[in-house]
Protein backbone atom coordinates (compact mmCIF):
# COMPACT_ATOMS: atom_id res chain seq x y z
CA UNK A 1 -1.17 28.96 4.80
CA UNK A 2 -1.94 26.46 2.07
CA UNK A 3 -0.36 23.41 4.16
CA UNK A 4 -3.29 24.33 6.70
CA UNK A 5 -5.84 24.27 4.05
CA UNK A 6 -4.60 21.14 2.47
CA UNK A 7 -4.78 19.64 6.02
CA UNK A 8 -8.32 21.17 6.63
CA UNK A 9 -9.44 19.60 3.58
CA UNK A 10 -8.05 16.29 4.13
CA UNK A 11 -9.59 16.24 7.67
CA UNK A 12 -12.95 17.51 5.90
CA UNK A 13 -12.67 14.01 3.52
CA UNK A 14 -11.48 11.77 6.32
CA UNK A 15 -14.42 12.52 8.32
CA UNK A 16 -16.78 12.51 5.47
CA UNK A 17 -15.47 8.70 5.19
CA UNK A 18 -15.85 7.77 9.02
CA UNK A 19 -19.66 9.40 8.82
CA UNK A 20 -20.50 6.83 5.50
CA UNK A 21 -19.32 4.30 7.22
CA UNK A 22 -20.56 4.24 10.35
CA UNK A 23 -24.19 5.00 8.01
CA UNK A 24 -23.03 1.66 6.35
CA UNK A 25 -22.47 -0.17 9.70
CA UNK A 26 -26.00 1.27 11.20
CA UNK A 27 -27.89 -0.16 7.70
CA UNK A 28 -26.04 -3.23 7.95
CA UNK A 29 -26.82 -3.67 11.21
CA UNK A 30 -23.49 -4.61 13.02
CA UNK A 31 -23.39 -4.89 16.75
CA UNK A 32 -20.35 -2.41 17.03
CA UNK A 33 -20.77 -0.78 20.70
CA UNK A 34 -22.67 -3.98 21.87
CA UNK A 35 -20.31 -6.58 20.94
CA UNK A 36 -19.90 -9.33 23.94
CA UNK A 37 -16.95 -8.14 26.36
CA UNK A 38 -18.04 -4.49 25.86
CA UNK A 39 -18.52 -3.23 30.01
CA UNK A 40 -22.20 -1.46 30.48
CA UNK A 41 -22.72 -0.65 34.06
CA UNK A 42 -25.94 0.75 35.19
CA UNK A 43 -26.69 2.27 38.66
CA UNK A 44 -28.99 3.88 40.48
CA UNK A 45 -27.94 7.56 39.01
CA UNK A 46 -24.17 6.46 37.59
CA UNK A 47 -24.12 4.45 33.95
CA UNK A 48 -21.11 4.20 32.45
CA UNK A 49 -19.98 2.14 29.29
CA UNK A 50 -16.74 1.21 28.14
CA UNK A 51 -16.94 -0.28 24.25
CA UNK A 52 -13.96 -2.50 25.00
CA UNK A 53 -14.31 -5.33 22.53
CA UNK A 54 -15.04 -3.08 20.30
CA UNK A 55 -12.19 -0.91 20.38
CA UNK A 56 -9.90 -4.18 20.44
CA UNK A 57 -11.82 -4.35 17.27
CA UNK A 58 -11.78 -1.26 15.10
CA UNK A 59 -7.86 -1.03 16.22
CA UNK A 60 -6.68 -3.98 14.41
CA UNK A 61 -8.65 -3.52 11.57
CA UNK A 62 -7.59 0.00 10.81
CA UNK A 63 -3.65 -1.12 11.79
CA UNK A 64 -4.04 -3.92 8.98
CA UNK A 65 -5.64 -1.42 6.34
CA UNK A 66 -3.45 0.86 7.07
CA UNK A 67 0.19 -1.66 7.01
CA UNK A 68 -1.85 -2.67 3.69
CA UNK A 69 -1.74 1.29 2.45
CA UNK A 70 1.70 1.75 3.64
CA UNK A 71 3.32 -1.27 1.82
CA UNK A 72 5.32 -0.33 -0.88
């Protein structure tokens, strides 16, 4: 049972850390979701939208801070 409160915990801080910073990225401003290359369809009763670019995005900068934290 402690192993599943350490991981409870540890999930409690790591999304703590994604909420400040997508508060950062909202008072800063930056265009994630509406980056060019991002697909936004609208329809008559369908919209769908695909944040493409910005996935592309957010994925190599978390796989270079992460190879950063994992370097020995």
């Amino acid at each position: 049972m402690p192993a599943l409160g350490r991981l409870l915990i540890l999930l409690g801080i790591v999304f703590i850390g994604a909420g400040l910073v997508l508060l950062l990225a909202a008072r800063l401003h930056l265009p994630l979701g509406r980056l060019p290359g991002d697909i936004h369809y609208r329809g008559k009763h369908t919209q769908i939208y695909f944040p493409w670019v910005t996935m592309l995005l957010l994925s190599l900068i978390l796989t270079l801070v992460l190879n950063l934290l994992g370097r020995k």
